[in-house]
Protein backbone atom coordinates (compact mmCIF):
# COMPACT_ATOMS: atom_id res chain seq x y z
CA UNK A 1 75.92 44.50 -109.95
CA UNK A 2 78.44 47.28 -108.65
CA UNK A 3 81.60 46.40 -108.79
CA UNK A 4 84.34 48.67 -106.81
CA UNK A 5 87.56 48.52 -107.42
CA UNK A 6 90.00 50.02 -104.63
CA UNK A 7 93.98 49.53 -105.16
CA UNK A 8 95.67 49.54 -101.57
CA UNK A 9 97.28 52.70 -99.81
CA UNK A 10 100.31 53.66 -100.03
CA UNK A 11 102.99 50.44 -99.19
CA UNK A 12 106.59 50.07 -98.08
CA UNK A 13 109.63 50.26 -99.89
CA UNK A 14 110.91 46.99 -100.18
CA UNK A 15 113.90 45.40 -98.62
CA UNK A 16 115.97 43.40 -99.56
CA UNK A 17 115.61 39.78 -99.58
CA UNK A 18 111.35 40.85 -99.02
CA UNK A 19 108.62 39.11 -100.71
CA UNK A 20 106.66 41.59 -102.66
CA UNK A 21 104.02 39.75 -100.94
CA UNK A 22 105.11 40.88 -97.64
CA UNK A 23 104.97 44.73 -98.04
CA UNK A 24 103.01 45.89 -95.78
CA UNK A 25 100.63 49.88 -96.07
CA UNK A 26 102.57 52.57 -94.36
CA UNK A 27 100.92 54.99 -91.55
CA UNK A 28 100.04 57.77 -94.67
CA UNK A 29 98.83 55.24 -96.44
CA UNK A 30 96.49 53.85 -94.07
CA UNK A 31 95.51 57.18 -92.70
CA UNK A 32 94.61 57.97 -96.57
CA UNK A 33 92.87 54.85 -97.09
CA UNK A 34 90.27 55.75 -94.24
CA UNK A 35 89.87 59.62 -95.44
CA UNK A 36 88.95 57.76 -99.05
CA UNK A 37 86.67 55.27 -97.53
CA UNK A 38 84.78 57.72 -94.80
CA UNK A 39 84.07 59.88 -97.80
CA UNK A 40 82.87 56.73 -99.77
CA UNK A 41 80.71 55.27 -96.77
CA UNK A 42 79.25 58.81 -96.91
CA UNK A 43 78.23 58.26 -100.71
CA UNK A 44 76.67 54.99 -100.30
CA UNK A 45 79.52 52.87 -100.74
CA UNK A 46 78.06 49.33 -99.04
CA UNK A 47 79.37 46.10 -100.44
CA UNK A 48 78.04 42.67 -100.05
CA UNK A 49 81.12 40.99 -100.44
CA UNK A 50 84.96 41.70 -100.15
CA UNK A 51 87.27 40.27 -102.31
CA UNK A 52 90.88 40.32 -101.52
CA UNK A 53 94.12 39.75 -102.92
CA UNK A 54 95.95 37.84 -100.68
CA UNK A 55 98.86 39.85 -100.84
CA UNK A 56 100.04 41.42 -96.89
CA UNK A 57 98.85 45.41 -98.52
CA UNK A 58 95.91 44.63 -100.15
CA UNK A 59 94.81 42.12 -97.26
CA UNK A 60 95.35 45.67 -95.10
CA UNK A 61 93.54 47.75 -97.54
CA UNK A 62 90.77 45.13 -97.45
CA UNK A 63 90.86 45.32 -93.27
CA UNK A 64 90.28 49.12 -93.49
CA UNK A 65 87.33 48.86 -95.52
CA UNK A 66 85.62 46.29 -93.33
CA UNK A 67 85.92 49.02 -90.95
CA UNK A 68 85.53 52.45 -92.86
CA UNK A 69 82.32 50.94 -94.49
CA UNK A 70 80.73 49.17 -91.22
CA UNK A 71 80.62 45.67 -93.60
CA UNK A 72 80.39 42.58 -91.26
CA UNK A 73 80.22 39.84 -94.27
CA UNK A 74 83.01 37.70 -95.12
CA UNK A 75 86.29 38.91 -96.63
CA UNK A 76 87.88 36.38 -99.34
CA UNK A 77 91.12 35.90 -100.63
CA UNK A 78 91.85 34.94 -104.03
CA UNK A 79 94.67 34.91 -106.43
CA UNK A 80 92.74 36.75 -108.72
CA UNK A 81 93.53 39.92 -107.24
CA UNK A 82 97.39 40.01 -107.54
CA UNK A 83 98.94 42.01 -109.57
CA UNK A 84 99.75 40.35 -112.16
CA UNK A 85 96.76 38.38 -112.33
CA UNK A 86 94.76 38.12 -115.82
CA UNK A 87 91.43 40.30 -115.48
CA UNK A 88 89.46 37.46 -117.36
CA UNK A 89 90.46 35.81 -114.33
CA UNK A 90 89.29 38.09 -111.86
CA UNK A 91 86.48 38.23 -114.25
CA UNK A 92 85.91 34.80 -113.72
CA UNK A 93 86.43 35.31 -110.05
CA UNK A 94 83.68 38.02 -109.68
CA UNK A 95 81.38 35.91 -111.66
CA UNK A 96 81.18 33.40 -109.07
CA UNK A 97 79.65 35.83 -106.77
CA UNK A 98 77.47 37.85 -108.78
CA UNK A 99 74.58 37.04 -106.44
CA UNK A 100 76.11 39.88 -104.55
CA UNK A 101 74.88 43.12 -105.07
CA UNK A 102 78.15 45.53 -104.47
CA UNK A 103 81.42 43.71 -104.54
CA UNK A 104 84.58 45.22 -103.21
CA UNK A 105 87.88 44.52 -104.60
CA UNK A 106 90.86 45.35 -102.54
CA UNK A 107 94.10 44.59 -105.39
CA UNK A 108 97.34 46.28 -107.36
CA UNK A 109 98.20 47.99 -110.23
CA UNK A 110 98.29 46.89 -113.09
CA UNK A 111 95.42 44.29 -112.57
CA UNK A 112 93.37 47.50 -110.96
CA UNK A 113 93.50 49.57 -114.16
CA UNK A 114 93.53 46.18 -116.39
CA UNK A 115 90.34 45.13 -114.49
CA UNK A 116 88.72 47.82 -114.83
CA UNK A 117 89.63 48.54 -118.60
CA UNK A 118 88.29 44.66 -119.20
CA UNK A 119 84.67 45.51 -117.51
CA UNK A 120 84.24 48.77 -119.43
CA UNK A 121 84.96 46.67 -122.55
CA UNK A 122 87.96 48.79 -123.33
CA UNK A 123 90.60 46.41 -122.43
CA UNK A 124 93.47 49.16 -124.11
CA UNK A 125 91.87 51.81 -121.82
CA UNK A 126 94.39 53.70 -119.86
CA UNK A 127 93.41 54.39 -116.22
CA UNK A 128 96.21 56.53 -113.64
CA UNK A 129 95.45 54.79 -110.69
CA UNK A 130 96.51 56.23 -107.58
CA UNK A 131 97.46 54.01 -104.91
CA UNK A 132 94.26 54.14 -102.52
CA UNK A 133 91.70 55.18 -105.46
CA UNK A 134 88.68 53.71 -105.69
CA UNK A 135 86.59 53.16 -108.85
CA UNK A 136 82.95 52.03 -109.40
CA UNK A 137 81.79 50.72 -112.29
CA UNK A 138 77.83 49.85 -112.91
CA UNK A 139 77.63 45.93 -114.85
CA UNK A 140 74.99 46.40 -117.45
CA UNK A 141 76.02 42.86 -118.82
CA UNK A 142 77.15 40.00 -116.38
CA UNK A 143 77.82 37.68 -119.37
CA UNK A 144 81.65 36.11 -120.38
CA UNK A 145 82.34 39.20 -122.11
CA UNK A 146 80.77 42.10 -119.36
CA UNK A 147 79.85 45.45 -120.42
CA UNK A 148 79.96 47.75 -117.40
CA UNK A 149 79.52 52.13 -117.19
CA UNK A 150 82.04 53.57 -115.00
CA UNK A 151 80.01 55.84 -112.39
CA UNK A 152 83.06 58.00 -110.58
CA UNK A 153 86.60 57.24 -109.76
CA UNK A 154 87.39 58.18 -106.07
CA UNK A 155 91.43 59.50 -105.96
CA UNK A 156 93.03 60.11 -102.63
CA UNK A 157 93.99 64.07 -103.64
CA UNK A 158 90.41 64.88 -104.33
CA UNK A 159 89.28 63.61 -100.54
């Protein structure tokens, strides 16, 4: 299984009395979004399945995708993608559909770098993750304890 990780673009400042929730990608950080994903549709990037955070951002991030990477499945929301979230959880989460062959995860820091620290079974592994990076990571073990190989991290500045 190939599992992608891919924090959302750049987001607006909040305002006051706004739900973190409720911050929604700015123009540059939708128009650096699509540069990322063209260039990872070009690479092979194809997912099966789209998970999403259900936060407004990530639910953008996970729009852009659909279209960037020509995907016509379903797009699911789960609260295993916010940013706070436990990556056993999302763990957990990803589990459920490891029928799927490539799954796309459209979340936050810190559950992006957590999550991805968890499946390379270095869960005090530091990762700078850009807003708009994308990861992928290779599972060699889908077990309760997964042991994945990170294949190439995708950041915004190298596109």
């Amino acid at each position: 299984m190939q599992i992608y990780i891919l924090r959302h673009g750049i987001a607006e400042d909040p305002t006051a009395g706004q739900r973190d929730a409720d911050r929604a990608l700015t123009l540059d950080g939708r128009k650096k979004l699509q540069a990322t994903l063209k260039r990872a549709f070009a690479s092979g990037v194809a997912p099966t399945l789209i998970l999403t955070s259900p936060y407004k951002r990530a639910m953008q991030t996970a729009e852009i995708a659909v279209k960037a990477l020509n995907y016509t499945g379903d797009v699911l929301q789960t609260q295993a993608l916010t940013p706070d979230a436990d990556p056993l959880a999302a763990w957990e989460e990803l589990r459920l559909h490891r029928d799927h062959a490539q799954i796309l995860c459209a979340s936050h820091e810190p559950l992006c770098g957590r999550l991805a620290a968890f499946l390379l079974g270095a869960p005090s592994l530091e990762i700078d993750y850009k807003k708009g990076a994308l990861i992928r990571i290779d599972l060699v073990s889908a077990g309760p304890r997964p042991r994945g190989v990170l294949k190439w991290l995708l950041a915004p500045k190298l596109v």
